[in-house]
Each structure stands twice: as structure tokens, then as C-alpha cells.
Protein backbone atom coordinates (compact mmCIF):
# COMPACT_ATOMS: atom_id res chain seq x y z
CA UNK A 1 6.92 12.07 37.71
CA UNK A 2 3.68 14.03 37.36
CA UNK A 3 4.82 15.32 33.95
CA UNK A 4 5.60 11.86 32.62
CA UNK A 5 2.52 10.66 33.66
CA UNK A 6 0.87 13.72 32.02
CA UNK A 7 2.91 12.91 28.67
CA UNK A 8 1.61 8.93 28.82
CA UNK A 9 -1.88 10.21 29.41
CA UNK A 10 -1.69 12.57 26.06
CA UNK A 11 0.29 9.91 23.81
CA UNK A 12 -2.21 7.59 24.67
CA UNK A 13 -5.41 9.38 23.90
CA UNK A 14 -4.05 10.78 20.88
CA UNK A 15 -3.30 7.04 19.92
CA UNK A 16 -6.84 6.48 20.66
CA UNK A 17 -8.64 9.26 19.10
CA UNK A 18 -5.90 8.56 15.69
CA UNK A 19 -8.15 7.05 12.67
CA UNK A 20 -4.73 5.50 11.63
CA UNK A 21 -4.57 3.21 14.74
CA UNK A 22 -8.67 2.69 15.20
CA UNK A 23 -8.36 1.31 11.63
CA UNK A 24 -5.47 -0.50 12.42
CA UNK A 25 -7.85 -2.64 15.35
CA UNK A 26 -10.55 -2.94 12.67
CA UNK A 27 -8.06 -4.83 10.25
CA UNK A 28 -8.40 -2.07 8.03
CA UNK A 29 -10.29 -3.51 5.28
CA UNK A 30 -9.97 -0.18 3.39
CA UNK A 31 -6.58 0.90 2.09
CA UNK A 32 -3.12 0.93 3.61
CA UNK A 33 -0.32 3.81 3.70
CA UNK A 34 -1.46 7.06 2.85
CA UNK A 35 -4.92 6.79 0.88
CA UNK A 36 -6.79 5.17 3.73
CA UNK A 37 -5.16 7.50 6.45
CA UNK A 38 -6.09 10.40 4.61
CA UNK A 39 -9.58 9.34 3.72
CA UNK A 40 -9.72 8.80 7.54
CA UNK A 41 -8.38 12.35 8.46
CA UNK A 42 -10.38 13.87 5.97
CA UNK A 43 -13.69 12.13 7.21
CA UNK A 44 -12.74 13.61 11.26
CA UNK A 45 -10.34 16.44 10.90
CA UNK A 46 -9.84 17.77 7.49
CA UNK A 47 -11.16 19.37 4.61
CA UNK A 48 -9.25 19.15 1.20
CA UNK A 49 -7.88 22.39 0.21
CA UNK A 50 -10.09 24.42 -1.80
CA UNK A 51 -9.71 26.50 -5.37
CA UNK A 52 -7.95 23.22 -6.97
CA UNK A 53 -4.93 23.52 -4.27
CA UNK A 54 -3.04 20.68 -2.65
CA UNK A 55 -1.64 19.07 0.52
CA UNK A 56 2.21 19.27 0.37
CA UNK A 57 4.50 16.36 1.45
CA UNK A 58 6.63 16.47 4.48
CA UNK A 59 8.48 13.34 4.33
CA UNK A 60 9.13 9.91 2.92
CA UNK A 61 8.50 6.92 4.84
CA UNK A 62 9.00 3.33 4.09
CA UNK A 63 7.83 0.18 4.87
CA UNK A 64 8.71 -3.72 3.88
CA UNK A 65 7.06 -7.41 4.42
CA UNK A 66 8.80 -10.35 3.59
CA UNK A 67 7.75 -14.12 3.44
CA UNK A 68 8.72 -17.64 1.81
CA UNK A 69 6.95 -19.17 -0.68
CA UNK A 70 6.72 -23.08 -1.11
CA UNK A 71 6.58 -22.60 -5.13
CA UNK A 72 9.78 -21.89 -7.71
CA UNK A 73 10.82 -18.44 -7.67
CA UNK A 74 10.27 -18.25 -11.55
CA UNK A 75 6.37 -18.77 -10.74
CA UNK A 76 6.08 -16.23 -7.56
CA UNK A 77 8.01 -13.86 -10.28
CA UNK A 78 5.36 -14.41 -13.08
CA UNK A 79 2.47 -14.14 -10.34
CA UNK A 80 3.87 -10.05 -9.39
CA UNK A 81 4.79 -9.58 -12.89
CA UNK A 82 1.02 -9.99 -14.04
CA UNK A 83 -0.23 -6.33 -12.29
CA UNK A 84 -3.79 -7.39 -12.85
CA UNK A 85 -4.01 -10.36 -10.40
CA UNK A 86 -2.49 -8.00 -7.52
CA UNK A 87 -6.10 -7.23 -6.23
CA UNK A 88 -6.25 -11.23 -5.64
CA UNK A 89 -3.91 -10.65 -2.61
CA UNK A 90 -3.98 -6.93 -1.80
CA UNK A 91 -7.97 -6.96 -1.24
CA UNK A 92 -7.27 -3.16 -0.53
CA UNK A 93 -6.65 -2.69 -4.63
CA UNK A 94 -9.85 -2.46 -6.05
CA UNK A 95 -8.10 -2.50 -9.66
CA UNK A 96 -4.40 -2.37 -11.89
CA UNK A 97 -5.46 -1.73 -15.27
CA UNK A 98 -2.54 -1.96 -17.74
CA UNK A 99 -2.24 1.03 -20.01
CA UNK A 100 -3.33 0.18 -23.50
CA UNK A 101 -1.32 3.03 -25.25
CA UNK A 102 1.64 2.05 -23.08
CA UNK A 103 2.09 -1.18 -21.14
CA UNK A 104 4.64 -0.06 -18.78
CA UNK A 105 2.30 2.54 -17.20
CA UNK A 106 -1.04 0.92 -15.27
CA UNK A 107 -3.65 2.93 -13.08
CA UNK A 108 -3.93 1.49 -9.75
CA UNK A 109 -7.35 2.06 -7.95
CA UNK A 110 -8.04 1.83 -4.66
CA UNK A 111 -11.06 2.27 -2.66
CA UNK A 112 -12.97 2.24 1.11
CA UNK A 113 -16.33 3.23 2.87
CA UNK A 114 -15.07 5.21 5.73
CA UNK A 115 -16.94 7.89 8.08
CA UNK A 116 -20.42 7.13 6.11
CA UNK A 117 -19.10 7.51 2.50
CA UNK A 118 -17.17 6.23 -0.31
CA UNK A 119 -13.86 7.03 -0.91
CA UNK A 120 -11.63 6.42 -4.13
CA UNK A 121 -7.78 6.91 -4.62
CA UNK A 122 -5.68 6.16 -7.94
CA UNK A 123 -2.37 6.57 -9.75
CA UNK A 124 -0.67 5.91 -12.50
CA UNK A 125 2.34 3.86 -11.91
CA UNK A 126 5.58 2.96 -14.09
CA UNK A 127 7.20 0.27 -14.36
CA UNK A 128 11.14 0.21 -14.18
CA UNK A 129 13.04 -2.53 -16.14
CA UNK A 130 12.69 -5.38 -14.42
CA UNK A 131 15.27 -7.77 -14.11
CA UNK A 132 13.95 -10.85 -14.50
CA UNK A 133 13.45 -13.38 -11.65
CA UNK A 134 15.22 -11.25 -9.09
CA UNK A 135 13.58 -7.74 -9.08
CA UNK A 136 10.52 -5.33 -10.03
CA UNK A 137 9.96 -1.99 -9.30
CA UNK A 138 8.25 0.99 -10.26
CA UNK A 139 7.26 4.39 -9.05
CA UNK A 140 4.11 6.43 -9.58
CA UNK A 141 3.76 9.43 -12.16
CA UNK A 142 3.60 12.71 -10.72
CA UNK A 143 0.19 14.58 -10.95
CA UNK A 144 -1.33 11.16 -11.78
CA UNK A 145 -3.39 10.76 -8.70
CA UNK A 146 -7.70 11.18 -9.63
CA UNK A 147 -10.98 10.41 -7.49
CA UNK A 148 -12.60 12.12 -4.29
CA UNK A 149 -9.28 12.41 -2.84
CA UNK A 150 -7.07 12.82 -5.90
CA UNK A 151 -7.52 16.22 -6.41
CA UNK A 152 -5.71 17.81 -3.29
CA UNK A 153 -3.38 14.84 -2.78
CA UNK A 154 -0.93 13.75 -5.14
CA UNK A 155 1.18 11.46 -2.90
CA UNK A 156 4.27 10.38 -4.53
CA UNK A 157 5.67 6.36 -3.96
CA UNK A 158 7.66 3.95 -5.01
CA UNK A 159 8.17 0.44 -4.59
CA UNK A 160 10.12 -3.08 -5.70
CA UNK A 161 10.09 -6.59 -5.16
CA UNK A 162 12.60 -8.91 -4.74
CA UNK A 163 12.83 -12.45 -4.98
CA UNK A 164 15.68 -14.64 -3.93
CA UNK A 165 15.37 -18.64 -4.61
CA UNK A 166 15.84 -20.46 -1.43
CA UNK A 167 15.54 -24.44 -3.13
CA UNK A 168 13.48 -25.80 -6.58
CA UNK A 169 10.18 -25.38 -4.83
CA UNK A 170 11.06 -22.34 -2.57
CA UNK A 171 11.87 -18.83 -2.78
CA UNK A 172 11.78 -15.51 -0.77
CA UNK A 173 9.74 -12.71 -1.52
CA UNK A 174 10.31 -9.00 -0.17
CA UNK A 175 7.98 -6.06 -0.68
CA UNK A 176 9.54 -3.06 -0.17
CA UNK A 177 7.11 0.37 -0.71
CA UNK A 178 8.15 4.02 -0.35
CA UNK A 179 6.09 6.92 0.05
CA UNK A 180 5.41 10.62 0.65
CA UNK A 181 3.30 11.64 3.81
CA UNK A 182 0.83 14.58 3.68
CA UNK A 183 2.39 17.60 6.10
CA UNK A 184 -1.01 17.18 7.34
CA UNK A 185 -0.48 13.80 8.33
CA UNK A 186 3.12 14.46 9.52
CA UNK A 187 2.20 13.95 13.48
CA UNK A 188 0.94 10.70 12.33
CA UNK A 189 3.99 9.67 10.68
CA UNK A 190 5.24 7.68 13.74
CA UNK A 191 1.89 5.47 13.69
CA UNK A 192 1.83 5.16 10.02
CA UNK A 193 4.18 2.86 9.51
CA UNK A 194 3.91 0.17 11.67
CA UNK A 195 0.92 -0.30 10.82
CA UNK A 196 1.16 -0.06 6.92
CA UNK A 197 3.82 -2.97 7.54
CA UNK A 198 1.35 -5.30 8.68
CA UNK A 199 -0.95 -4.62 6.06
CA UNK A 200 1.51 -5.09 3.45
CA UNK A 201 2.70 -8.55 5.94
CA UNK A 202 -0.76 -9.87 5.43
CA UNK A 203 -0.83 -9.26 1.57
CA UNK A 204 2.16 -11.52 2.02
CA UNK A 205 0.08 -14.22 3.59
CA UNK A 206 -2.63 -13.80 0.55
CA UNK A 207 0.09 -14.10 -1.84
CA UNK A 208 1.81 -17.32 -0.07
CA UNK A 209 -1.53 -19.05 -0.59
CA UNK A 210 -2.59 -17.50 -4.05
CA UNK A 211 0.98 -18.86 -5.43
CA UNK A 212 0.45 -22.09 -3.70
CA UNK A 213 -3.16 -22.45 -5.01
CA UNK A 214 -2.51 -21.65 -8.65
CA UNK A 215 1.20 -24.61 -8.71
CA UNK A 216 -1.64 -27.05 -7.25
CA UNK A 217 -4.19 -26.29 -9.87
CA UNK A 218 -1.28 -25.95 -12.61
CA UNK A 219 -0.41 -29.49 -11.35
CA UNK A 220 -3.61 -30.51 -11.45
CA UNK A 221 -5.07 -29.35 -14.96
């Protein structure tokens, strides 16, 4: 009994002391998955690797959201398939810049004041061929990753959305992303997750009521 005891007692101040979790309570208005959790670590516990090294990855982890939509599928399609308006419903984006010399590719930029400073995360990412009004997905480029935390972490993800029609005026929408976790981050693996899902659950919300906002203007203009 006194062991167990002993084990709730650590698991629960390590919960507490985690950035992961405290940003969790704060409704992490910085980033979700791995950018924000590593700008956290870095801020309390680590220093990026010096002489132009990297973190390695230890494992893959991924995390969905799902919602319905009271607009036609073909519109909540058109909404995801225009990467620039993302950062109307994932306020953690800062930007998705399509790639002039190839529209497939767009750099996605993310960024949050944590532990007294600024910090900025991007990647390229590529688009897969879609296929249209059911599913889009892409995955980032590999030694893409730039800004104050780009240089010793090149996280690797992946992602798609799918949309199944559930009536004329309703359809499902499923966010699905993958992605690598730091080995430095690896004991925070278990904590990661759940709360990257609600993140990406809220961006649902956002996007319920962005695609409902723009049908009533449409309708209205």
C-alpha cells in the first residue's frame, strides 16, 4: 500500500510540474502537439543541442477530432482545401503560405510567448492528391523545419481529413494528425496526446462556426 501511494504521489507531481499539462489548464493559446511542448521543455528543462545537432525522434503518436457540420460537404471541403484560411480556426497557426514555385508545397508557421520569450516553429508541408470531396492529406518535408526551435528539431508529421456527407446541408468532418515525438519528450508521450486531441477538438468547434458563418454570408451577399 505504501508503495502505491508513493507511485500516486510521484505521477501526480510530475503531472503538475509537466509544461504539457500546465498549458493544457491555460487553454494553451500557443501551439498544440510537439512545437508548443517543446518550446515549453526548452523554456524549463532543456537546451537545444549545440554545434548545429538535433533532437532524435522516439516515436509516432497520433491524435484525431471529429465533428458535424450543418453546411454541404462540398463547402466544408473547399473551406480545408483553401490552406490559407486554416489560421481562421486553428488560432495556434500564425500562417500557411502556399509555395509560389510549387503550389502543392506551403510553409506552415506557428508561433507562442512562453517562459518570457517568443517562440517560432515552421515546416514545409506537401500536399498528397486529394480526392475530391472525401479526403486531403499531406505530410511535412523532411529537414524543412526553420525558426528558434527549427534548428535542433525537425519533427516529422502527417495528417488527412476526411469528410463524409451525412444529408444536403450536413456532413462529417475528421482530422486525423500524425507525428514524431522528441526522445526528449518521450516520458511525456503519455500526456501529449490527450491533450493535443482537445486542441485539435476545439479547432473543430472554430471550423463548425467559420463554415456556418461564411454559407450565411454566401446566402446573404
Amino acid at each position: 500500500m505504501a508503495s502505491r501511494q508513493s507511485s500516486h504521489r510521484l505521477a501526480t507531481t510530475s503531472m503538475r510540474s509537466s509544461p504539457v499539462v500546465l498549458q493544457h489548464r491555460s487553454r494553451l493559446r500557443g501551439g498544440p502537439a510537439v512545437a508548443t511542448a517543446a518550446a515549453a521543455l526548452g523554456g524549463r528543462r532543456l537546451r537545444a543541442p549545440q554545434n548545429g545537432s538535433r533532437w532524435t525522434c522516439a516515436q509516432w503518436l497520433e491524435s484525431s477530432a471529429m465533428i458535424e457540420c450543418d453546411v454541404p460537404l462540398e463547402l466544408a471541403f473547399a473551406l480545408w482545401e483553401d490552406r490559407g484560411r486554416i489560421p481562421q480556426w486553428m488560432p495556434w497557426i500564425t500562417s500557411v503560405v502556399v509555395q509560389e514555385e510549387d503550389p502543392r508545397l506551403s510553409r506552415w508557421t506557428l508561433s507562442t510567448f512562453q517562459f518570457g520569450r517568443q517562440w517560432e516553429f515552421s515546416w514545409l508541408a506537401q500536399n498528397l492528391t486529394p480526392l475530391r470531396n472525401q479526403k486531403i492529406h499531406w505530410r511535412s518535408v523532411p529537414g524543412s523545419t526553420a525558426g528558434s526551435l527549427g534548428g535542433a528539431l525537425d519533427v516529422q508529421n502527417r495528417g488527412q481529413i476526411r469528410f463524409l456527407r451525412k444529408g444536403p446541408q450536413r456532413c462529417q468532418v475528421k482530422l486525423t494528425i500524425s507525428y514524431e515525438v522528441p526522445s526528449a519528450m518521450a516520458p511525456f508521450a503519455s500526456l501529449l496526446n490527450p491533450v493535443v486531441e482537445g486542441i485539435l477538438q476545439a479547432d473543430m468547434v472554430r471550423f463548425k462556426d467559420y463554415a456556418a458563418a461564411h454559407l450565411a454570408n454566401t446566402k446573404a451577399a
